[in-house]
N, C-alpha and C. Protein backbone atom coordinates (compact mmCIF):
# COMPACT_ATOMS: atom_id res chain seq x y z
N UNK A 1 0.85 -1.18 0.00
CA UNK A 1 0.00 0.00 0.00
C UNK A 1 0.89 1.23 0.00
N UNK A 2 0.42 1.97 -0.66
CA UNK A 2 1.54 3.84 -0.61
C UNK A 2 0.53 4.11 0.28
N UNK A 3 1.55 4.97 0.77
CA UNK A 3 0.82 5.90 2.52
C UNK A 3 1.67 7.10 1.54
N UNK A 4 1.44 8.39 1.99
CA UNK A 4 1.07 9.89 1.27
C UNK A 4 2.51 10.06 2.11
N UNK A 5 2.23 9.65 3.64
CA UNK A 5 3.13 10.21 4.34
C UNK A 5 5.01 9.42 4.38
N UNK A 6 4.81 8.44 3.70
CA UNK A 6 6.34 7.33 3.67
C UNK A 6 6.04 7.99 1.82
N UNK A 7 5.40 8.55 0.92
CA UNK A 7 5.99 8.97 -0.03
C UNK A 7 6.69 10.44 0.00
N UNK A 8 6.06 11.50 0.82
CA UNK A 8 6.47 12.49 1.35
C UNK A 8 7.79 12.75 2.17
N UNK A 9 8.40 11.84 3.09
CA UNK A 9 9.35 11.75 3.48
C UNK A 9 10.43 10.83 2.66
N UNK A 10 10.08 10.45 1.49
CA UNK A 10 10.99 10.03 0.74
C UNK A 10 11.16 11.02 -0.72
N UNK A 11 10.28 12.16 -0.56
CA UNK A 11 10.42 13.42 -1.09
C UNK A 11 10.36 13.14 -2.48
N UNK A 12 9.08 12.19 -2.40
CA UNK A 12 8.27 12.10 -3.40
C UNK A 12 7.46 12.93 -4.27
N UNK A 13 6.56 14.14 -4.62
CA UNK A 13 5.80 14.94 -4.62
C UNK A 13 4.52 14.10 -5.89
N UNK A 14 3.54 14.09 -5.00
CA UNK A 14 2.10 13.59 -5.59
C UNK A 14 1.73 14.55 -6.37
N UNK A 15 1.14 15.01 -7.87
CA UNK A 15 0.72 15.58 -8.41
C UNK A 15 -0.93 14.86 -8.86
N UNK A 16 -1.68 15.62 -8.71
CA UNK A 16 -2.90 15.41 -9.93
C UNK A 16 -2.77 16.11 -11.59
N UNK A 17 -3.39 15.45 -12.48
CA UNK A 17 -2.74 16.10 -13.51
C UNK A 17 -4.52 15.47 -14.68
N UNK A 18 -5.71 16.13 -13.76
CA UNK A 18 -7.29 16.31 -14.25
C UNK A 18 -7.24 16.54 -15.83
N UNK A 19 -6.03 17.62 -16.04
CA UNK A 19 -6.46 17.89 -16.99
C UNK A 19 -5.02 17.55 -18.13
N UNK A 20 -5.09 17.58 -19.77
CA UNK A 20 -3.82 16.94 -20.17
C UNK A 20 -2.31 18.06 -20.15
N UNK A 21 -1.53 17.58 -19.81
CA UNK A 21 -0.06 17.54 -19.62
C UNK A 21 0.99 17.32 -20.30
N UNK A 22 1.90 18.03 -20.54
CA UNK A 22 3.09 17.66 -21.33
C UNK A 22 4.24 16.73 -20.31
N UNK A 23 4.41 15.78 -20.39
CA UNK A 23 5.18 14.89 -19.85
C UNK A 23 6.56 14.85 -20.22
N UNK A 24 7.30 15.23 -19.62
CA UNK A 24 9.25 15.59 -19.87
C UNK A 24 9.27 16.06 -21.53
N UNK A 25 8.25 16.98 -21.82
CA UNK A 25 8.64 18.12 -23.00
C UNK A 25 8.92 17.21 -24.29
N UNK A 26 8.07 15.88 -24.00
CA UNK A 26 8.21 15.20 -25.70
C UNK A 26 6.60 13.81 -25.67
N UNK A 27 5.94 13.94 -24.44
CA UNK A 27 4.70 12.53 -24.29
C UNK A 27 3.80 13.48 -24.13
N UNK A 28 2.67 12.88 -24.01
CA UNK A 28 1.76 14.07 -23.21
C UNK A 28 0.67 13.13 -22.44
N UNK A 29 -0.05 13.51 -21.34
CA UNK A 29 -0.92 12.67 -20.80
C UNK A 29 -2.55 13.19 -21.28
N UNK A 30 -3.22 12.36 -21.57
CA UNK A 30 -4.70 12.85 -21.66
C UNK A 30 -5.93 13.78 -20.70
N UNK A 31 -5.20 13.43 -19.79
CA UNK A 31 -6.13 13.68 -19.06
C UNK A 31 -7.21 13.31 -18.36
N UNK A 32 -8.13 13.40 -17.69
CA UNK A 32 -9.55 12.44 -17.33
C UNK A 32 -9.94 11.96 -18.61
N UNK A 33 -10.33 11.05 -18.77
CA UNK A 33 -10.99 10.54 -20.37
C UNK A 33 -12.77 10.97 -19.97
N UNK A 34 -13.00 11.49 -21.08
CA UNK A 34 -14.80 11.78 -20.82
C UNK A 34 -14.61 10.49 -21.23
N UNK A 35 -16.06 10.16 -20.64
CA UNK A 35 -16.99 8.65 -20.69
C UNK A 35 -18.24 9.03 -22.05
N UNK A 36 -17.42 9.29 -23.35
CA UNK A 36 -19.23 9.37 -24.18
C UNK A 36 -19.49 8.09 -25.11
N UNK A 37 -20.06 8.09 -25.99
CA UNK A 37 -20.37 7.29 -26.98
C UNK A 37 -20.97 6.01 -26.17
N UNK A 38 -20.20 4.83 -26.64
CA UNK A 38 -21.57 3.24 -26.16
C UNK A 38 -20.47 2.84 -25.04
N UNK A 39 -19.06 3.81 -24.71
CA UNK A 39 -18.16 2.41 -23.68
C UNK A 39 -18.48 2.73 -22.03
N UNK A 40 -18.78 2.05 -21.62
CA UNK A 40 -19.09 2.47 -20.10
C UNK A 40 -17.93 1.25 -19.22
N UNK A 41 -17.52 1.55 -18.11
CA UNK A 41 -16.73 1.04 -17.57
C UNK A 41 -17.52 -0.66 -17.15
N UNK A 42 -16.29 -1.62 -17.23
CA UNK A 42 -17.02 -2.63 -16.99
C UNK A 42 -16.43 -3.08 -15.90
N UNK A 43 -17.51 -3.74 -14.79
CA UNK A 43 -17.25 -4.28 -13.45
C UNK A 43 -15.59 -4.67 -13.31
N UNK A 44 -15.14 -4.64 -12.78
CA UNK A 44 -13.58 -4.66 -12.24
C UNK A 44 -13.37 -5.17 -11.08
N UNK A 45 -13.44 -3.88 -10.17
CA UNK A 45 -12.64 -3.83 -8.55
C UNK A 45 -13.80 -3.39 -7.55
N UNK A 46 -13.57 -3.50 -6.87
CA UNK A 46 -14.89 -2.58 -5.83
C UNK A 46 -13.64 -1.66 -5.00
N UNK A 47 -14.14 -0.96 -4.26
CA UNK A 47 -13.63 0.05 -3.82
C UNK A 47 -14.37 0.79 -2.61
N UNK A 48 -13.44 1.41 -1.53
CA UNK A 48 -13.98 2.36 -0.36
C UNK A 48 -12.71 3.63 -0.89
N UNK A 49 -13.68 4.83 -0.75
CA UNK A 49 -12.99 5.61 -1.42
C UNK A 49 -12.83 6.15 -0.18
N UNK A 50 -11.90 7.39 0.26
CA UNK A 50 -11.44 8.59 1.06
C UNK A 50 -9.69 8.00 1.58
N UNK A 51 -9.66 9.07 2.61
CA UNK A 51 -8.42 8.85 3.28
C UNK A 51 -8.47 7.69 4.13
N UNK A 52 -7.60 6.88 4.60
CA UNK A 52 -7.36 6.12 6.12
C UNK A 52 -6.17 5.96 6.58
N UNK A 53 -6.04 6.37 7.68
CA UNK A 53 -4.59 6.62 8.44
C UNK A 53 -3.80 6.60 7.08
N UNK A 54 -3.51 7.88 6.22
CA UNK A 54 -2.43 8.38 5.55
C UNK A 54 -2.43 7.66 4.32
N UNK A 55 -3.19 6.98 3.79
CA UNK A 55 -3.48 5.99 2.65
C UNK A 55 -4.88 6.36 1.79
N UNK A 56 -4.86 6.04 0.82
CA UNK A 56 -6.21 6.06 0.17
C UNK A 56 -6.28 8.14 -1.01
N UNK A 57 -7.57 8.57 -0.98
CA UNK A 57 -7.64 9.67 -1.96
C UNK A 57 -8.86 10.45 -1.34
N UNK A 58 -8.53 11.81 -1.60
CA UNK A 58 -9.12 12.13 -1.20
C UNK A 58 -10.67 12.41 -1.69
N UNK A 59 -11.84 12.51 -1.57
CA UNK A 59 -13.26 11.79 -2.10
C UNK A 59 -14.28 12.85 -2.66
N UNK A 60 -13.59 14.32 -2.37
CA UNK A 60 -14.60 15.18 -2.83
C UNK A 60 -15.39 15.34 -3.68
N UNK A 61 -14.85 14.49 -4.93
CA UNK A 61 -15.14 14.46 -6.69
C UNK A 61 -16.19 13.41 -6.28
N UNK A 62 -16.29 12.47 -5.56
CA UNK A 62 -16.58 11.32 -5.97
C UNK A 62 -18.11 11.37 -5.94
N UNK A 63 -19.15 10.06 -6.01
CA UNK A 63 -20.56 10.34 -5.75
C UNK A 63 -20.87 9.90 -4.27
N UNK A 64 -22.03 10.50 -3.96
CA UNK A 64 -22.33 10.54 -3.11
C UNK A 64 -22.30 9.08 -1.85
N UNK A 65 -21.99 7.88 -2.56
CA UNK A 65 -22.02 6.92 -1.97
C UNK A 65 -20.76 6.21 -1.68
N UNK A 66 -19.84 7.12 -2.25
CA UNK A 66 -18.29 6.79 -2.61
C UNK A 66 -17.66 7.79 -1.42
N UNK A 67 -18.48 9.20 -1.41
CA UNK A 67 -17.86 10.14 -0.16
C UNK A 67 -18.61 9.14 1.36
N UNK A 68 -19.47 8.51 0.85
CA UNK A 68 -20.02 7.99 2.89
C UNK A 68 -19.31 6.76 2.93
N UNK A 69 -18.28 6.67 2.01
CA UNK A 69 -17.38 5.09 2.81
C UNK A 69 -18.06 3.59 2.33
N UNK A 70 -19.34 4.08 1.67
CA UNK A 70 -19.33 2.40 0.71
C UNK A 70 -18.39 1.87 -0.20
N UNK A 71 -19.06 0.70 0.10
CA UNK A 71 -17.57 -0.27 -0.95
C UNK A 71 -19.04 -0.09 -2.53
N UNK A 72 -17.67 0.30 -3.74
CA UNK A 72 -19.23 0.75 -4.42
C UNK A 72 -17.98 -0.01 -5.91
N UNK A 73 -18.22 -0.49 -7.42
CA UNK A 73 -17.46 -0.46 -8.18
C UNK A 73 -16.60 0.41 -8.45
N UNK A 74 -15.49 0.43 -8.71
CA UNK A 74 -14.59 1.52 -8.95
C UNK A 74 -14.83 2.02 -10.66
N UNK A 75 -15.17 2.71 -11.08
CA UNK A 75 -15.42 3.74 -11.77
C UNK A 75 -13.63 4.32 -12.86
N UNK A 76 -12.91 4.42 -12.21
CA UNK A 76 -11.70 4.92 -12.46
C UNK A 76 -11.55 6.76 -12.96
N UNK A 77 -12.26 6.97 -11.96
CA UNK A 77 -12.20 8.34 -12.86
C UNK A 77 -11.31 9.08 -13.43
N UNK A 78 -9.80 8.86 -12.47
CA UNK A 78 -8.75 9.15 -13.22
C UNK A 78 -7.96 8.78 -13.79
N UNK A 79 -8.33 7.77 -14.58
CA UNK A 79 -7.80 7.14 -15.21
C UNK A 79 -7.29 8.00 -16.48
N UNK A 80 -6.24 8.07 -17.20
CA UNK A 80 -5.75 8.85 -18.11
C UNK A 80 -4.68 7.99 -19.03
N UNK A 81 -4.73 8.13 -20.28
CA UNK A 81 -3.83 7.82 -21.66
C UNK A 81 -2.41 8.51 -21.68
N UNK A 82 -1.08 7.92 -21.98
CA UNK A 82 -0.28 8.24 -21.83
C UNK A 82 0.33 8.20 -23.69
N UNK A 83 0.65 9.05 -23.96
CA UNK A 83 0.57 9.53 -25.78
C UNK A 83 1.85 10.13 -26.27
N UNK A 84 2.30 9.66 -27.51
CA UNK A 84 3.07 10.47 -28.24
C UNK A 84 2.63 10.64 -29.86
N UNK A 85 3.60 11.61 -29.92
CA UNK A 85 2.67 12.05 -31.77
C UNK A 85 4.70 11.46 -32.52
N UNK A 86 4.55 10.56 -32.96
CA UNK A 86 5.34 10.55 -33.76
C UNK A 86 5.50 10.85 -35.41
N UNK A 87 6.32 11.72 -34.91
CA UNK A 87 6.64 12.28 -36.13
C UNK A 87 6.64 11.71 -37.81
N UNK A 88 5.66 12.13 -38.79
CA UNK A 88 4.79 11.74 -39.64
C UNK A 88 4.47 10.43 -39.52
N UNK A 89 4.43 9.84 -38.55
CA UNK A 89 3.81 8.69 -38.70
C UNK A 89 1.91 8.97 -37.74
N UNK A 90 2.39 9.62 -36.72
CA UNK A 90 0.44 9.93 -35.78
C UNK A 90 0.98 9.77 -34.52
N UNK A 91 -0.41 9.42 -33.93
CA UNK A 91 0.06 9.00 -31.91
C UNK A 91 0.12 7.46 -32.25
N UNK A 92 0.55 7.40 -31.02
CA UNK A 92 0.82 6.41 -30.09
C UNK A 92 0.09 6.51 -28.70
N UNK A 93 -1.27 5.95 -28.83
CA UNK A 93 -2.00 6.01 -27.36
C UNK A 93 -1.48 4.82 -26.84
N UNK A 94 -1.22 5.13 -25.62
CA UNK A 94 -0.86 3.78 -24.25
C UNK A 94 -1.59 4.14 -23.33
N UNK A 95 -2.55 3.39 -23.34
CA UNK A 95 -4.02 3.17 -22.43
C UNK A 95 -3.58 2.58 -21.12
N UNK A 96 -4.05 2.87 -19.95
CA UNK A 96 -3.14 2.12 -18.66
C UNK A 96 -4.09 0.48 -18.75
N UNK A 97 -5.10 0.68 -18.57
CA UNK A 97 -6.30 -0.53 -18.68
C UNK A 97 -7.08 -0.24 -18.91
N UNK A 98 -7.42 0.71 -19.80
CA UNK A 98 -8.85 0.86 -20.74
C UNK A 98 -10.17 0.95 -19.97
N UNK A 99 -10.38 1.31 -18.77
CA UNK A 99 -11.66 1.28 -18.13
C UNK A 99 -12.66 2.15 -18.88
N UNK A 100 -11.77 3.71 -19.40
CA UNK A 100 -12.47 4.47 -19.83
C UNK A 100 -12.88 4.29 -21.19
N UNK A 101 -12.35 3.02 -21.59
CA UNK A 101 -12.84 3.03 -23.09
C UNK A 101 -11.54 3.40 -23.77
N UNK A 102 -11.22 2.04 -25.06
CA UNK A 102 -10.69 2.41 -25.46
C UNK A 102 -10.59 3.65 -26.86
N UNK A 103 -11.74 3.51 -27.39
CA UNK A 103 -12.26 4.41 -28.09
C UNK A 103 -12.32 5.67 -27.58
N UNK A 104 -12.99 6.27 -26.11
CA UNK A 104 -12.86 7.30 -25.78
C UNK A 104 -11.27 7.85 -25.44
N UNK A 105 -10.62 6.90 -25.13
CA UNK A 105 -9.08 7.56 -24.95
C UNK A 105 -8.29 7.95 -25.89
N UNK A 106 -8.70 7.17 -27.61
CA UNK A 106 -8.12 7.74 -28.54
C UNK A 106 -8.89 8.65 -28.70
N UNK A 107 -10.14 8.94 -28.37
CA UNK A 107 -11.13 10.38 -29.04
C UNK A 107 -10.37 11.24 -28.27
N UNK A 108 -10.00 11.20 -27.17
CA UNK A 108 -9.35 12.32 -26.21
C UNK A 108 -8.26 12.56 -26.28
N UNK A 109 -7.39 11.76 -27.07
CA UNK A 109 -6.16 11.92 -27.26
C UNK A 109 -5.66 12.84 -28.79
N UNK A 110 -6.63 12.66 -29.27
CA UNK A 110 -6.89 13.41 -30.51
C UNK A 110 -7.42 14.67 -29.99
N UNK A 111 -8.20 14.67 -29.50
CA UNK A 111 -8.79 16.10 -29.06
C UNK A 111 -7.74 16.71 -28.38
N UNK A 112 -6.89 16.26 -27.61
CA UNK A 112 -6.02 17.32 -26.48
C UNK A 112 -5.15 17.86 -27.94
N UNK A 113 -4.50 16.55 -28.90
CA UNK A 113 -3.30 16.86 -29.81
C UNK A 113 -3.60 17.68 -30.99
N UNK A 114 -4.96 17.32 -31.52
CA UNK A 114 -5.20 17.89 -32.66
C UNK A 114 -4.72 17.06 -33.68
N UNK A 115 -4.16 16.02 -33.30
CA UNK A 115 -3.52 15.04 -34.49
C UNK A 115 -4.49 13.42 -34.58
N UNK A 116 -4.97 13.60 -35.70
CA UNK A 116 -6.09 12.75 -36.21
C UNK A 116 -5.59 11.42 -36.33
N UNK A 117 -4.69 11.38 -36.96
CA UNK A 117 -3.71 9.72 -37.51
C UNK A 117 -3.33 9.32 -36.16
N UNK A 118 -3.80 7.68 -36.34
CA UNK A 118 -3.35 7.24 -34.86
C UNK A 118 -2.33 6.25 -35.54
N UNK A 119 -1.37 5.75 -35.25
CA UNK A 119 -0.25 5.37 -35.64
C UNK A 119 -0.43 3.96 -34.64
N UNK A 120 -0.83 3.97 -33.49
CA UNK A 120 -0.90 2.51 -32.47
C UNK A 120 -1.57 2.77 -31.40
N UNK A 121 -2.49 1.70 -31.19
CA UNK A 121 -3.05 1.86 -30.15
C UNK A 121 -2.55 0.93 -28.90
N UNK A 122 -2.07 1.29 -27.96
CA UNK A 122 -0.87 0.31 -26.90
C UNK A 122 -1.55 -0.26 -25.82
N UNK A 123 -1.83 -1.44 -25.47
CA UNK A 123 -1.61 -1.48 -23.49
C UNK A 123 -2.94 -2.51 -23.28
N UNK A 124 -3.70 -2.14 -22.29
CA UNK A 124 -4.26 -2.86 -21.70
C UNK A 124 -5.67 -2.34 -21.97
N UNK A 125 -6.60 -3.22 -22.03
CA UNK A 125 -8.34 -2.27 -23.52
C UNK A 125 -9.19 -2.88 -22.30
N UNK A 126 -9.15 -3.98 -21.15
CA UNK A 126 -9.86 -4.18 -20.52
C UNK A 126 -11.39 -4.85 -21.27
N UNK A 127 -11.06 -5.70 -22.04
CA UNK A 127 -12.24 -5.59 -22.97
C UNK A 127 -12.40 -7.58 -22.44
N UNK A 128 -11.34 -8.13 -21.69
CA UNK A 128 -11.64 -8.96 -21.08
C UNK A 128 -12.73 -9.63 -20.68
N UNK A 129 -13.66 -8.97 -19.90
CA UNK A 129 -14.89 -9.00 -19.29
C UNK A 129 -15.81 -8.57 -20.08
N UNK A 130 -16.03 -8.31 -21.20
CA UNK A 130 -17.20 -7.70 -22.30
C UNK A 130 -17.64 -8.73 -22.81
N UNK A 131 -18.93 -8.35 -23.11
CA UNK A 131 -19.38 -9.76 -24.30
C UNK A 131 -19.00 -9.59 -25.80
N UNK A 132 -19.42 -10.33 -25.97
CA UNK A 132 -18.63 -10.40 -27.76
C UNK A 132 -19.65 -9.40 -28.22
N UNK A 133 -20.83 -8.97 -28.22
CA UNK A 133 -21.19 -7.60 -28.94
C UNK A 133 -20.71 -6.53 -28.91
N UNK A 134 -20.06 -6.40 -27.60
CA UNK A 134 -19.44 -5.08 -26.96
C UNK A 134 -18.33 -5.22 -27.58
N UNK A 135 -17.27 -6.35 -27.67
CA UNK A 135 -16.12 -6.59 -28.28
C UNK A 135 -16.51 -5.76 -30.11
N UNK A 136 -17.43 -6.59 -30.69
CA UNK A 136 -17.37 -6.19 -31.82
C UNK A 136 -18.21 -4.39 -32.26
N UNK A 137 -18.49 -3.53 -31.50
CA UNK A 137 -18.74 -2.43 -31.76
C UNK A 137 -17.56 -1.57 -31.34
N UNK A 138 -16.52 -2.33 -30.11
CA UNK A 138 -15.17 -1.63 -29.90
C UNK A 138 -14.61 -1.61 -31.34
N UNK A 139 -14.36 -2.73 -31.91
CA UNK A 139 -13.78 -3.25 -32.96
C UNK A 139 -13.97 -2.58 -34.32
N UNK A 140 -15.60 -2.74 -34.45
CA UNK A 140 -15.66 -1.67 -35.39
C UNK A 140 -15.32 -0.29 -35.35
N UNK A 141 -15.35 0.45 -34.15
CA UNK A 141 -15.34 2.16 -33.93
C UNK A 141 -13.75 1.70 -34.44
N UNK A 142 -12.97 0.96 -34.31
CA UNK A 142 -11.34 0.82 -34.14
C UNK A 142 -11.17 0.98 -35.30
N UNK A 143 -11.70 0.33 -36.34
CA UNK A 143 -11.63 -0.13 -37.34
C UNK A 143 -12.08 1.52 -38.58
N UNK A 144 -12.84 1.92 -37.97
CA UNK A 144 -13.29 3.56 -38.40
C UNK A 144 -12.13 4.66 -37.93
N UNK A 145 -11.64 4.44 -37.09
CA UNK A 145 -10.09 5.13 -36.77
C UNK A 145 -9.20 4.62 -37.25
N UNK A 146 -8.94 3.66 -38.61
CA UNK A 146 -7.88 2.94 -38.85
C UNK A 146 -6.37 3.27 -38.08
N UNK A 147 -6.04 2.69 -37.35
CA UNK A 147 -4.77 2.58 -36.35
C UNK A 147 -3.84 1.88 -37.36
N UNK A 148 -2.51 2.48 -37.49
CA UNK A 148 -1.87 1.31 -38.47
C UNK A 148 -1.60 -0.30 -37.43
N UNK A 149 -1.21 -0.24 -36.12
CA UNK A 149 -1.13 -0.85 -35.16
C UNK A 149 -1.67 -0.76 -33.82
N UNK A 150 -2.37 -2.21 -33.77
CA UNK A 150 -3.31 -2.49 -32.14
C UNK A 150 -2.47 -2.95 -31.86
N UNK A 151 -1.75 -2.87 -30.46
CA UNK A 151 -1.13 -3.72 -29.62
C UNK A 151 -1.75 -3.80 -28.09
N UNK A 152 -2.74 -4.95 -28.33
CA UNK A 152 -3.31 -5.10 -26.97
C UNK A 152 -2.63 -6.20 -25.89
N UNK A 153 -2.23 -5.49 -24.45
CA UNK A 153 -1.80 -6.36 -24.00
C UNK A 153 -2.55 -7.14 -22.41
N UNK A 154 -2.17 -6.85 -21.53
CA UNK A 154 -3.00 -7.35 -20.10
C UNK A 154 -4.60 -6.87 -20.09
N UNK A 155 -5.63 -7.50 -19.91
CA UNK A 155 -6.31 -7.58 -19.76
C UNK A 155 -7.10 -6.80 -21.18
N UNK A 156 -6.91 -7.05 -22.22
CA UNK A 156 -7.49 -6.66 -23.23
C UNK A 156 -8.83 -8.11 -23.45
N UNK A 157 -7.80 -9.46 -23.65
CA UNK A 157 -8.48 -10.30 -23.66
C UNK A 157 -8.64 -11.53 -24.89
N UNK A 158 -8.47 -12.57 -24.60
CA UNK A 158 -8.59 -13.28 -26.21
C UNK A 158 -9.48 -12.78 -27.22
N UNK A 159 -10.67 -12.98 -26.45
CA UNK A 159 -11.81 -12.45 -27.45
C UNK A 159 -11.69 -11.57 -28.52
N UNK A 160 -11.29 -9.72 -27.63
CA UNK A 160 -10.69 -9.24 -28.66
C UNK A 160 -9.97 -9.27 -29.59
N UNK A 161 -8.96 -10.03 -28.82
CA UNK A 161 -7.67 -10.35 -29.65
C UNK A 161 -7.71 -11.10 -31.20
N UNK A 162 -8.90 -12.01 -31.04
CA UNK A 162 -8.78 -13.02 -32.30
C UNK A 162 -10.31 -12.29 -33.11
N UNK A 163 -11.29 -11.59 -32.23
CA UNK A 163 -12.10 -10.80 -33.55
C UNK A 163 -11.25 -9.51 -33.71
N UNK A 164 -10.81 -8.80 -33.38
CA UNK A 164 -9.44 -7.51 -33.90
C UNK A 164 -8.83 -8.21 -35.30
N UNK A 165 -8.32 -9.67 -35.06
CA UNK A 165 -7.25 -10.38 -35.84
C UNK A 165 -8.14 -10.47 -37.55
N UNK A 166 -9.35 -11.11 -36.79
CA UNK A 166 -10.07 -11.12 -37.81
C UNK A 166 -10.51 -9.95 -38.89
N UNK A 167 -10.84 -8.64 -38.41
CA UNK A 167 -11.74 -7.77 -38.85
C UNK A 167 -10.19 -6.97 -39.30
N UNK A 168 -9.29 -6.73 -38.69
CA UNK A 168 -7.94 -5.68 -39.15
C UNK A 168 -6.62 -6.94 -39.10
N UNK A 169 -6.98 -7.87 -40.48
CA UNK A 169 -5.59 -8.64 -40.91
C UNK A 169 -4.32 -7.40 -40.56
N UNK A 170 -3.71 -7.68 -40.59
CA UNK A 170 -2.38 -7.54 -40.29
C UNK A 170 -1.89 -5.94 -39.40
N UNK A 171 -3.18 -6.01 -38.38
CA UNK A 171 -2.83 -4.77 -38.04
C UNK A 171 -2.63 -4.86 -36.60
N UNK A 172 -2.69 -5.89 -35.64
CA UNK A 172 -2.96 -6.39 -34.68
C UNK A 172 -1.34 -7.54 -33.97
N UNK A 173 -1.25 -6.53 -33.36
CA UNK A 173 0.29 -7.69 -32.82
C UNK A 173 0.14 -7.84 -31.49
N UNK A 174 0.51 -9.39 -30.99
CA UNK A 174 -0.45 -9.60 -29.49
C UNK A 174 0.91 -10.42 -29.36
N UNK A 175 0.78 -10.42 -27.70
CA UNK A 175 2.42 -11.07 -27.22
C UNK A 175 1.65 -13.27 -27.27
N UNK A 176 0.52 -12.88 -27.44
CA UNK A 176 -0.11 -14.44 -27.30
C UNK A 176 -0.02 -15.16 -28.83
N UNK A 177 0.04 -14.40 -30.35
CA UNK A 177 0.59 -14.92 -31.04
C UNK A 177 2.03 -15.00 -31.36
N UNK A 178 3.32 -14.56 -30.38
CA UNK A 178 4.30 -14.33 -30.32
C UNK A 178 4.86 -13.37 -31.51
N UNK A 179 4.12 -12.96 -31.93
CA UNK A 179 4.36 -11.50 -32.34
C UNK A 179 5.55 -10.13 -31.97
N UNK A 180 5.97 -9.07 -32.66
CA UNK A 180 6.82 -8.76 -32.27
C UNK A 180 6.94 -6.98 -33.07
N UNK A 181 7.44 -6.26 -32.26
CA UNK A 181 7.35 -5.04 -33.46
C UNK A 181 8.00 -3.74 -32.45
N UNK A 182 9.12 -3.30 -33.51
CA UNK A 182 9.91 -2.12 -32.89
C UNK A 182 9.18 -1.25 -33.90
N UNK A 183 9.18 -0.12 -33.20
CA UNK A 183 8.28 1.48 -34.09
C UNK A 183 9.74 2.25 -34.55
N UNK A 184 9.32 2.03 -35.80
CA UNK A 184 10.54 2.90 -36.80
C UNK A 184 11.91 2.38 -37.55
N UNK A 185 10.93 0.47 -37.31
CA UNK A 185 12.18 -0.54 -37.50
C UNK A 185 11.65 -0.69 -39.06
């Protein structure tokens, strides 16, 4: 568990960063991902939100059942995309675990950059736990953003993995078909 106060005396400094960020003057972070279109977060973790003895967050944002100390699904609200725009090729979204949708994190990642071409979509899509309809309307929106490269990894999910494979031949590199790919090789 991180306690606030053993990161503080190891002169740590906690930042929030709500809104998007330039990350060491060459990445950038997204920011909160809005929740629009069909992806809504799917069951995960449960959670008691606030402080306890020097641990935990603080709850002001949260809803009303999340500030009185219920254990309620975790939501992820801050969850945020970690991005680069490579140069003429587009971004590079790296999703931490996709709660917010992976679709909404490239919509937001485009929106903070202004840069339309997505070059790869990276990380973890959380699409694990979805049913295969939900899989295949991710798939299609994906497929309407042509990405030159999906690289889905922890908790994205077979499912996705082999309808992605199907619907975008050769655009899809997964560490489960032993697959492999350096950017700019």
């Amino acid at each position: 568990m991180l306690d606030r106060r053993d990161l503080t005396a190891s002169n740590v400094q906690v930042s929030m960063a709500d809104k998007p960020t330039i990350l060491e003057g060459h990445a950038f972070s997204t920011g909160a991902i809005p929740r629009t279109g069909f992806e809504k977060v799917l069951p995960a973790t449960v959670v008691e939100v606030g402080l306890r003895d020097g641990a935990g967050c603080e709850a002001s944002h949260f809803t009303k059942a999340e500030q009185e100390g219920k254990i309620v699904f975790d939501q992820f609200y801050g969850e945020h995309a970690t991005c680069f725009h490579v140069k003429d090729r587009g971004l590079v979204v790296i999703s931490s675990c996709g709660h917010a949708g992976l679709i909404n994190s490239i919509r937001q990642a485009r929106a903070v950059s202004g840069v339309q071409k997505v070059h790869a979509a990276v990380g973890g899509f959380h699409l694990s736990p979805a049913p295969e309809p939900y899989i295949l309307q991710t798939v299609q929106a994906l497929k309407e953003i042509d990405p030159d490269y999906v690289i889905p990894m922890h908790c994205s999910g077979a499912n996705f993995i082999r309808i992605a494979q199907a619907e975008m031949p050769g655009k899809v590199i997964s560490s489960y078909t032993g697959s492999r790919y350096i950017f700019g090789a």
